[in-house]
C-alpha atoms as a PDB file:
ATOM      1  CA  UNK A   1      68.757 128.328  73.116  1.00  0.00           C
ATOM      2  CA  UNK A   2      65.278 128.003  73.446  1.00  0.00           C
ATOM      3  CA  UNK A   3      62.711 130.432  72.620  1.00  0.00           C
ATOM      4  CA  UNK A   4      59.092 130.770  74.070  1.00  0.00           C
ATOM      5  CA  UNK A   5      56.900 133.397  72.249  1.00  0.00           C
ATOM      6  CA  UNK A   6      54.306 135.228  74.279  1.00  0.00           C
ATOM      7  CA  UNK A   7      51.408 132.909  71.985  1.00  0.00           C
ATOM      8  CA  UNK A   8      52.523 129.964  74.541  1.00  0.00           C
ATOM      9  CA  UNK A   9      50.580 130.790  77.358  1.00  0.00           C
ATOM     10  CA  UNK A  10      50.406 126.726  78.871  1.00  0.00           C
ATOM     11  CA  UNK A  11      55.028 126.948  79.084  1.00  0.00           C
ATOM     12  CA  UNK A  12      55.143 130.429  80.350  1.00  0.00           C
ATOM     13  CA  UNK A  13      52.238 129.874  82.817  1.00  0.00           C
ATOM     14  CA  UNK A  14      53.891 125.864  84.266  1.00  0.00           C
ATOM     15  CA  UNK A  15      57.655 126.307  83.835  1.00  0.00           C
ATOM     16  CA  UNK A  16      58.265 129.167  86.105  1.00  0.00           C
ATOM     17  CA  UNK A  17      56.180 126.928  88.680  1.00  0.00           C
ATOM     18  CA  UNK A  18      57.881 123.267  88.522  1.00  0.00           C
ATOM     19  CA  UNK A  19      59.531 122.101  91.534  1.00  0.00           C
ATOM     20  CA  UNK A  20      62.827 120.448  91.175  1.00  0.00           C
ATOM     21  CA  UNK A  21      62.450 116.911  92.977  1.00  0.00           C
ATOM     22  CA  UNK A  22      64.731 117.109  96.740  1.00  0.00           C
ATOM     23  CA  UNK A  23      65.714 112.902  95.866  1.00  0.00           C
ATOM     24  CA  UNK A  24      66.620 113.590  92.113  1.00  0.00           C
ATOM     25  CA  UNK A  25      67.712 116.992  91.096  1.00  0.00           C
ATOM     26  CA  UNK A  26      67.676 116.144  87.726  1.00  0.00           C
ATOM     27  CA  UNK A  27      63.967 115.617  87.553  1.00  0.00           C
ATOM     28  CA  UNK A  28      60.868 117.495  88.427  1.00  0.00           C
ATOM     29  CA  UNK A  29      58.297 116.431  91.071  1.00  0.00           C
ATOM     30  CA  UNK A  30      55.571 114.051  90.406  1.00  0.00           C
ATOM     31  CA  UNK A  31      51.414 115.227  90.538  1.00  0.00           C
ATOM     32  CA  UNK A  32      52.648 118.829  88.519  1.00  0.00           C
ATOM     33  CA  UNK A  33      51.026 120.296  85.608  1.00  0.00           C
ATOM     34  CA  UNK A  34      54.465 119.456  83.678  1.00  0.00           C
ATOM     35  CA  UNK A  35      53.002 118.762  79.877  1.00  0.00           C
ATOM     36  CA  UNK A  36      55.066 121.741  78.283  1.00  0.00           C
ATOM     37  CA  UNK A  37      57.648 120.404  80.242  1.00  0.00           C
ATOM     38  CA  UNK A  38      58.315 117.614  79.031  1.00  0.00           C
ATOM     39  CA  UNK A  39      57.164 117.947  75.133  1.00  0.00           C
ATOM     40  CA  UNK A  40      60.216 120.382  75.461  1.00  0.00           C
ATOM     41  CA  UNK A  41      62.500 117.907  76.561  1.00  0.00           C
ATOM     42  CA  UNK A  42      61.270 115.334  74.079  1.00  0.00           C
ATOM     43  CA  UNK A  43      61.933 118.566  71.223  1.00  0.00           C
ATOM     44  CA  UNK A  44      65.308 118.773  72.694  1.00  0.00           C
ATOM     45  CA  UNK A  45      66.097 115.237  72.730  1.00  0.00           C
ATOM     46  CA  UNK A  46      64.629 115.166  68.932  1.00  0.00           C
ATOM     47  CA  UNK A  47      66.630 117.819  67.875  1.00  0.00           C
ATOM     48  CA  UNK A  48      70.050 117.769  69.567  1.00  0.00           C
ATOM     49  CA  UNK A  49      72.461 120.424  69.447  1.00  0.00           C
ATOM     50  CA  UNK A  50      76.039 119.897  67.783  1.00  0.00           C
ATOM     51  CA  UNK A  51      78.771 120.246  70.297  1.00  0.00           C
ATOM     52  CA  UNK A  52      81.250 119.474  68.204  1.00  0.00           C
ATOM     53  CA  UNK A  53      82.919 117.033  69.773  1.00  0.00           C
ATOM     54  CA  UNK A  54      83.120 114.933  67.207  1.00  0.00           C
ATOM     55  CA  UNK A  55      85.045 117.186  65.049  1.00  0.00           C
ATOM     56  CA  UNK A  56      87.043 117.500  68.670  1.00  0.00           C
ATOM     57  CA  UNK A  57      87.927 113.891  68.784  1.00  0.00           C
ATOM     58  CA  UNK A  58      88.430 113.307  65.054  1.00  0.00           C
ATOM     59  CA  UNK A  59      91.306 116.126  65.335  1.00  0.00           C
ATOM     60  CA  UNK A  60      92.761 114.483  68.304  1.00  0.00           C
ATOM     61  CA  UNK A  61      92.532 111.182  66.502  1.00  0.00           C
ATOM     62  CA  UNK A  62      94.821 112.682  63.917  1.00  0.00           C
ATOM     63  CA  UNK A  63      97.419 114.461  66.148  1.00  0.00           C
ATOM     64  CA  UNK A  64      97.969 110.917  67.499  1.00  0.00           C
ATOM     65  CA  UNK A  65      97.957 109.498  63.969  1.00  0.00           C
ATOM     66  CA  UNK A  66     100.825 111.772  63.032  1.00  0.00           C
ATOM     67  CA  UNK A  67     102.865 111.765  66.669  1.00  0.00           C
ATOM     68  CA  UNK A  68     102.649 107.543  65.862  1.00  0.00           C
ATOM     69  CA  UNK A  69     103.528 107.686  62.332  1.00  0.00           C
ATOM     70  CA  UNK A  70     106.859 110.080  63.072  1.00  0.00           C
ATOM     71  CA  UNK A  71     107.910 106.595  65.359  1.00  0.00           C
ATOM     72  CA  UNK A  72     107.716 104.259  62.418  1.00  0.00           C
ATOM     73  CA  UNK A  73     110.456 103.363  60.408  1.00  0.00           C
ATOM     74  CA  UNK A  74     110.156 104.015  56.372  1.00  0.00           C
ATOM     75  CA  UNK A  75     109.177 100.712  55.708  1.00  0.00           C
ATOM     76  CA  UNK A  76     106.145 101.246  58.431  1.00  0.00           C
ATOM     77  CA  UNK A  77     105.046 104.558  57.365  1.00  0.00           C
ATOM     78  CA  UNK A  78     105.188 103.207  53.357  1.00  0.00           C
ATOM     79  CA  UNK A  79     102.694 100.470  54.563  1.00  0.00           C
ATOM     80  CA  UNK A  80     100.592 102.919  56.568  1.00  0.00           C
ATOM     81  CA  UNK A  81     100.186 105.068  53.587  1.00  0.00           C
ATOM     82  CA  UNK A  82      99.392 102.362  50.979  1.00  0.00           C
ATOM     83  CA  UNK A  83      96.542 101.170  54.046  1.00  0.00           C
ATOM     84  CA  UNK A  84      95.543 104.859  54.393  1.00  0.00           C
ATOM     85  CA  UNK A  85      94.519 104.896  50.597  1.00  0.00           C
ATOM     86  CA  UNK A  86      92.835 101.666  50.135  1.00  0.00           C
ATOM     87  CA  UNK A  87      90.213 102.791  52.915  1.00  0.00           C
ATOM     88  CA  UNK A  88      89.782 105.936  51.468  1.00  0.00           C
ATOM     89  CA  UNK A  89      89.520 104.119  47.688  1.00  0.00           C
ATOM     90  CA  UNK A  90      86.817 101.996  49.787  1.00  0.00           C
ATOM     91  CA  UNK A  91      84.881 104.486  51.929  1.00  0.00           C
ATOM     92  CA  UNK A  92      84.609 106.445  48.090  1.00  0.00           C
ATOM     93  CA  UNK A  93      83.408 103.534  46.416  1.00  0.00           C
ATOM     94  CA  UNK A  94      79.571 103.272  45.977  1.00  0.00           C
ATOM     95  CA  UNK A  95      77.739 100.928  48.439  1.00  0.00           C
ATOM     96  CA  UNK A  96      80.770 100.102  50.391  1.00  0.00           C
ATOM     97  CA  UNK A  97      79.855 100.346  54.561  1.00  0.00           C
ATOM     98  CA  UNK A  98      81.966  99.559  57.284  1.00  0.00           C
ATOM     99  CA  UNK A  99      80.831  96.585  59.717  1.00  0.00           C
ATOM    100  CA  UNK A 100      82.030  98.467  62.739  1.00  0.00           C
ATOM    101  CA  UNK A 101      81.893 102.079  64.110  1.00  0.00           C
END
């Protein structure tokens, strides 16, 4: 959500007035008086908002985790586990960083 208070006169003067571009959609026409514009896109790119789709993918990550782990045998799943708690020992462990993401 963004708010514009009545004290910004420049924003509530330009952005009713921009004119989408008829080649790009997505952008504005060139030769506009479009500063507000885009120091509010640069705030908005600054300060993202949280979708939450990481939290999304992380719990569909797991659901997979646990509908793989129910095909293992005992011997699988025992080595799993014993994995499963060395990374977490690791990722606990002071100055320890993964070399991929």
């Amino acid at each position: 959500m963004l708010m514009v208070y009545p004290s910004c006169k420049a924003t509530i003067r330009t952005l009713p007035a921009l004119v989408v571009d008829e080649v790009n959609p997505e952008e504005i026409e060139d030769h506009q008086e479009d500063h507000a514009f885009d120091s509010i896109g640069r705030m908005c790119n600054q300060f993202p908002i949280d979708t939450g789709e990481d939290e999304f993918q992380r719990v569909i990550e797991e659901e997979l985790k646990k509908k793989h782990r129910e095909t293992l045998n005992e011997e699988s799943r025992a080595a799993m586990d014993e994995w499963r708690e060395t990374v977490e020992e690791l990722e606990e462990a002071e100055g320890y960083e993964w070399l991929w993401d």
